[in-house]
Protein backbone atom coordinates (compact mmCIF):
# COMPACT_ATOMS: atom_id res chain seq x y z
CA UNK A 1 4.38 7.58 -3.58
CA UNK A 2 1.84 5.00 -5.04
CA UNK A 3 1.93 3.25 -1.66
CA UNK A 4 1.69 6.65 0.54
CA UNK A 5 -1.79 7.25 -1.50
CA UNK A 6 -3.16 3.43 -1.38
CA UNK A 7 -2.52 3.90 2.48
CA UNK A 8 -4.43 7.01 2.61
CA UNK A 9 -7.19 5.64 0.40
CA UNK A 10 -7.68 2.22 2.46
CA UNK A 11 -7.05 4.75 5.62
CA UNK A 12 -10.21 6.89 4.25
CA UNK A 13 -12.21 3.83 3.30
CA UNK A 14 -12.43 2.30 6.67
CA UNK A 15 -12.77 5.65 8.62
CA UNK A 16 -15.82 5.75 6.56
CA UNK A 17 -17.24 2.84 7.08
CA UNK A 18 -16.71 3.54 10.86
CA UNK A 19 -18.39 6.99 10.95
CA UNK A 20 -21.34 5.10 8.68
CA UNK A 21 -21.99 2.58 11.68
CA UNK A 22 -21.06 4.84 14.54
CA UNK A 23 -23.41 7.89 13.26
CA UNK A 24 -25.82 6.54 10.79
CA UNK A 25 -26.23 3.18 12.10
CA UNK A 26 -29.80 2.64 14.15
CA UNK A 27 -31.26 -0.46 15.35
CA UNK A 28 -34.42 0.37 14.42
CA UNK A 29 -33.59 0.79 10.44
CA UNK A 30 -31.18 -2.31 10.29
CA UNK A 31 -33.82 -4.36 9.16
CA UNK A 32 -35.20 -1.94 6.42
CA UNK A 33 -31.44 -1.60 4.97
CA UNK A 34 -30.87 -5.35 5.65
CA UNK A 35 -34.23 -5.40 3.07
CA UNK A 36 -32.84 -2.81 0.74
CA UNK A 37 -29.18 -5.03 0.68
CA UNK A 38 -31.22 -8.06 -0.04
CA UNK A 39 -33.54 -6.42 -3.18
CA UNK A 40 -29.25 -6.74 -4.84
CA UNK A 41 -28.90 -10.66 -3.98
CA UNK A 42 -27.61 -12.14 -7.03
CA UNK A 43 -29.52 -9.23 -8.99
CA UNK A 44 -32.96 -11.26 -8.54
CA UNK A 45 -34.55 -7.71 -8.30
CA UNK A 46 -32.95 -6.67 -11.83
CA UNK A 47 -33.40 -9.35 -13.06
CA UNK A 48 -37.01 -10.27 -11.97
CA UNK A 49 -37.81 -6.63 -13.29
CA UNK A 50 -35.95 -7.28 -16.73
CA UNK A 51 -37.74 -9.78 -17.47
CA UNK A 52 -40.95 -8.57 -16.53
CA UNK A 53 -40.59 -5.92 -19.02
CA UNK A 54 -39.93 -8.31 -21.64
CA UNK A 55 -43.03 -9.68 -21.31
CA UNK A 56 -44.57 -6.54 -22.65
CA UNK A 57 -44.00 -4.77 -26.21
CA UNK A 58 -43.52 -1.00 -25.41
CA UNK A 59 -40.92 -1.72 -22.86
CA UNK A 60 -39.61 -4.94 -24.45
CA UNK A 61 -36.29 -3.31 -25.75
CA UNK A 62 -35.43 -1.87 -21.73
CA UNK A 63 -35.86 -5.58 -20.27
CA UNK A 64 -33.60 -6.92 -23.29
CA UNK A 65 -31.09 -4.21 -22.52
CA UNK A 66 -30.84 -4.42 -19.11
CA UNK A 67 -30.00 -7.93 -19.01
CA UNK A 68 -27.41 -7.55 -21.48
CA UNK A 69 -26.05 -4.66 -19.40
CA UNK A 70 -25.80 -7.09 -16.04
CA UNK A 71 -24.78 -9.88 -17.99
CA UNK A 72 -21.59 -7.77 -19.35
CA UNK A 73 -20.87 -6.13 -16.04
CA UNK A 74 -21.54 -9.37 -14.08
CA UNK A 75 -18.61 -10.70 -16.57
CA UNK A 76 -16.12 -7.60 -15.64
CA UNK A 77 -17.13 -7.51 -11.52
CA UNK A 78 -17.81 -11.46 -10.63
CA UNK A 79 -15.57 -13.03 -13.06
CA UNK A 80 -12.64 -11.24 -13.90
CA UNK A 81 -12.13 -7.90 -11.30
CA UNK A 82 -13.30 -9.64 -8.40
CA UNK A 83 -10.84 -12.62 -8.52
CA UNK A 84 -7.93 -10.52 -9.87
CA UNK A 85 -7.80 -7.86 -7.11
CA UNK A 86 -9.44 -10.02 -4.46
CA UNK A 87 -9.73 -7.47 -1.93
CA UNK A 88 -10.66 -8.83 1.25
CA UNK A 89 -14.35 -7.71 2.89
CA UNK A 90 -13.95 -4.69 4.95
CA UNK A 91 -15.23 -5.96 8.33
CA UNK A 92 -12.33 -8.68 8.13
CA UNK A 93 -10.02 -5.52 7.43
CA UNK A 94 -11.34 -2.75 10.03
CA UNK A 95 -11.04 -3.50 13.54
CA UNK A 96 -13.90 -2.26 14.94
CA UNK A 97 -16.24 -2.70 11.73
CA UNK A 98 -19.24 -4.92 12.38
CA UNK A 99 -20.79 -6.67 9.35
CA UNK A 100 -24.91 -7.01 9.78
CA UNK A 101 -25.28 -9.77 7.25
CA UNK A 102 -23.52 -12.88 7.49
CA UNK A 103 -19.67 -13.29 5.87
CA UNK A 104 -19.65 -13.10 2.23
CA UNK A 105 -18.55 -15.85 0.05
CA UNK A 106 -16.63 -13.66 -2.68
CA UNK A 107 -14.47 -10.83 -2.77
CA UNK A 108 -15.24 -7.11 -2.06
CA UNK A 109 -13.93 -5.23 -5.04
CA UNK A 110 -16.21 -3.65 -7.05
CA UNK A 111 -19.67 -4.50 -5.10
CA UNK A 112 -21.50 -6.86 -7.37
CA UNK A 113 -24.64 -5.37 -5.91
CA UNK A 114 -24.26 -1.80 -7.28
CA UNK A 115 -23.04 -2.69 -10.88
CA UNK A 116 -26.09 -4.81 -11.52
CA UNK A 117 -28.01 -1.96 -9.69
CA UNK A 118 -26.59 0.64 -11.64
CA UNK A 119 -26.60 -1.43 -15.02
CA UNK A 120 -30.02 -1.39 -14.90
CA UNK A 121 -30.67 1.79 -13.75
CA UNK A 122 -28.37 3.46 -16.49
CA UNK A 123 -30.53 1.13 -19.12
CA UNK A 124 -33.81 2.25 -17.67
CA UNK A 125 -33.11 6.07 -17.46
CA UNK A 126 -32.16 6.26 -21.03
CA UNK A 127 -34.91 3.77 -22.33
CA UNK A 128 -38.05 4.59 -20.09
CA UNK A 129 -40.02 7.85 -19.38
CA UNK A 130 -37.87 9.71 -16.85
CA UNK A 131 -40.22 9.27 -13.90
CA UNK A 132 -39.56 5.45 -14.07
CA UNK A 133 -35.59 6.03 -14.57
CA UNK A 134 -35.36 8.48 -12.08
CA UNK A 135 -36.98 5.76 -9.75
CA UNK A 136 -34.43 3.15 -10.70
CA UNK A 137 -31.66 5.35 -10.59
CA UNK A 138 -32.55 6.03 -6.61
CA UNK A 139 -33.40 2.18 -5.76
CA UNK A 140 -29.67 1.84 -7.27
CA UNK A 141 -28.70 4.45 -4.96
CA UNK A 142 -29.95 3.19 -2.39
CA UNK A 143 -29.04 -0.34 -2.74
CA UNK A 144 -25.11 1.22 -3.06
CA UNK A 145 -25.69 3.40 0.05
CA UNK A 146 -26.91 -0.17 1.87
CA UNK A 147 -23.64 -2.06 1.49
CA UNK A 148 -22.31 0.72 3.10
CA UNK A 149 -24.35 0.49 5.69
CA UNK A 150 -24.26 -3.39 6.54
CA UNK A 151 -20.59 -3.02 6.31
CA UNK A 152 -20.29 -5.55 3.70
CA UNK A 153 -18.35 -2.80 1.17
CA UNK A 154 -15.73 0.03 1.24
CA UNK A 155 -17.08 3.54 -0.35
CA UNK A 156 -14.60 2.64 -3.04
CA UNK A 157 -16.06 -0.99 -3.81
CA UNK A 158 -19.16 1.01 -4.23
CA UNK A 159 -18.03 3.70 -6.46
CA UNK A 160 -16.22 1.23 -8.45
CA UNK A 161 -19.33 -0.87 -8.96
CA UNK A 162 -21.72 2.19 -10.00
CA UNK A 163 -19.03 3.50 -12.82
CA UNK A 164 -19.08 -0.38 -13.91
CA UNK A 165 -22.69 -0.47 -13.89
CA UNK A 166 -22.95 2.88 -16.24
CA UNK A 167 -20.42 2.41 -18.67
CA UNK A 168 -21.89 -1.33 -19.20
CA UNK A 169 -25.27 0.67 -19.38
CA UNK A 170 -23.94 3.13 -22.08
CA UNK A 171 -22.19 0.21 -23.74
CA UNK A 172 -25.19 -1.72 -24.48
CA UNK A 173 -27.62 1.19 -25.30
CA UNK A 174 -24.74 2.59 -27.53
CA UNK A 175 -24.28 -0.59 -29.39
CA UNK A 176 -28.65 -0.79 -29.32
CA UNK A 177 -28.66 2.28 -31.32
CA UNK A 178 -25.96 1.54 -33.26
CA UNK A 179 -27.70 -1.41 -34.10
CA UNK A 180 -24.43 -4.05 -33.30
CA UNK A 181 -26.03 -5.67 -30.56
């Protein structure tokens, strides 16, 4: 039964993926969702933005946070899930599936790109006035809805990664307010 339902969900995953670059796919916005894939490269936008927010008093305590929230989900996705499921990338899986960004050193599952996204996103939402979580929150989005895209992902890589990203978020604010961190 368990393998009847992993079928169906790998089955699902790269039918996705297929409709994504069959129907959504456009030459003319490759490059702006090669752009918005790019903005997750090692987390250098997260991070960059973490630490510029140190720099600054009132929003000292959402840099500190969100770095604390990547670092802990970078430790569940890139060392430990990653290597212990070591699901192969999608366009190596699908026949058919095209990959816009060159092969990918590390494993697919969860995306690496969306946890850090949504780590900090999860941070900033319940740390900073709403309008600036609400804007971090869809840059996450859309930096999930990119590896899509590019082909670099499955859906579920992606889902996986953005419940990563928001429990480490809650985590870390949690233990904030707690005071244990």
């Amino acid at each position: 039964m368990m393998d009847t339902f992993m079928d169906t969900l790998i089955h699902l995953d790269g039918s996705c993926l297929l409709w994504i670059q069959e129907n959504l796919r456009q030459g003319s916005w490759d490059a702006l969702w090669t752009r918005i894939t790019s903005l997750g490269d090692k987390g250098w936008f997260w991070l960059a933005l973490a630490l510029l927010l140190i720099l600054f008093p009132r929003t000292r305590k959402a840099g500190i946070l969100a770095l604390a929230a990547m670092v802990l989900c970078a430790l569940v996705t890139n060392v430990c899930l990653k290597n212990l499921v070591a699901r192969p990338r999608p366009y190596t899986q699908v026949p058919g599936l095209t990959s816009l960004l060159p092969p990918q050193s590390d494993w697919s599952f969860p995306s690496g790109h969306t946890t850090a996204s949504f780590a900090s996103a999860g941070v900033y939402l319940r740390t900073l006035p709403q309008r600036y979580g609400t804007a971090a929150l869809i840059l996450a989005a859309l930096i999930a809805f990119s590896r899509l895209y590019v082909g670099v992902h499955y859906p579920t890589d992606v889902l996986a990664g953005l419940a990563i990203g928001l429990l480490g978020s809650w985590i870390v604010c949690s233990a904030a307010r707690r005071n244990t961190f």
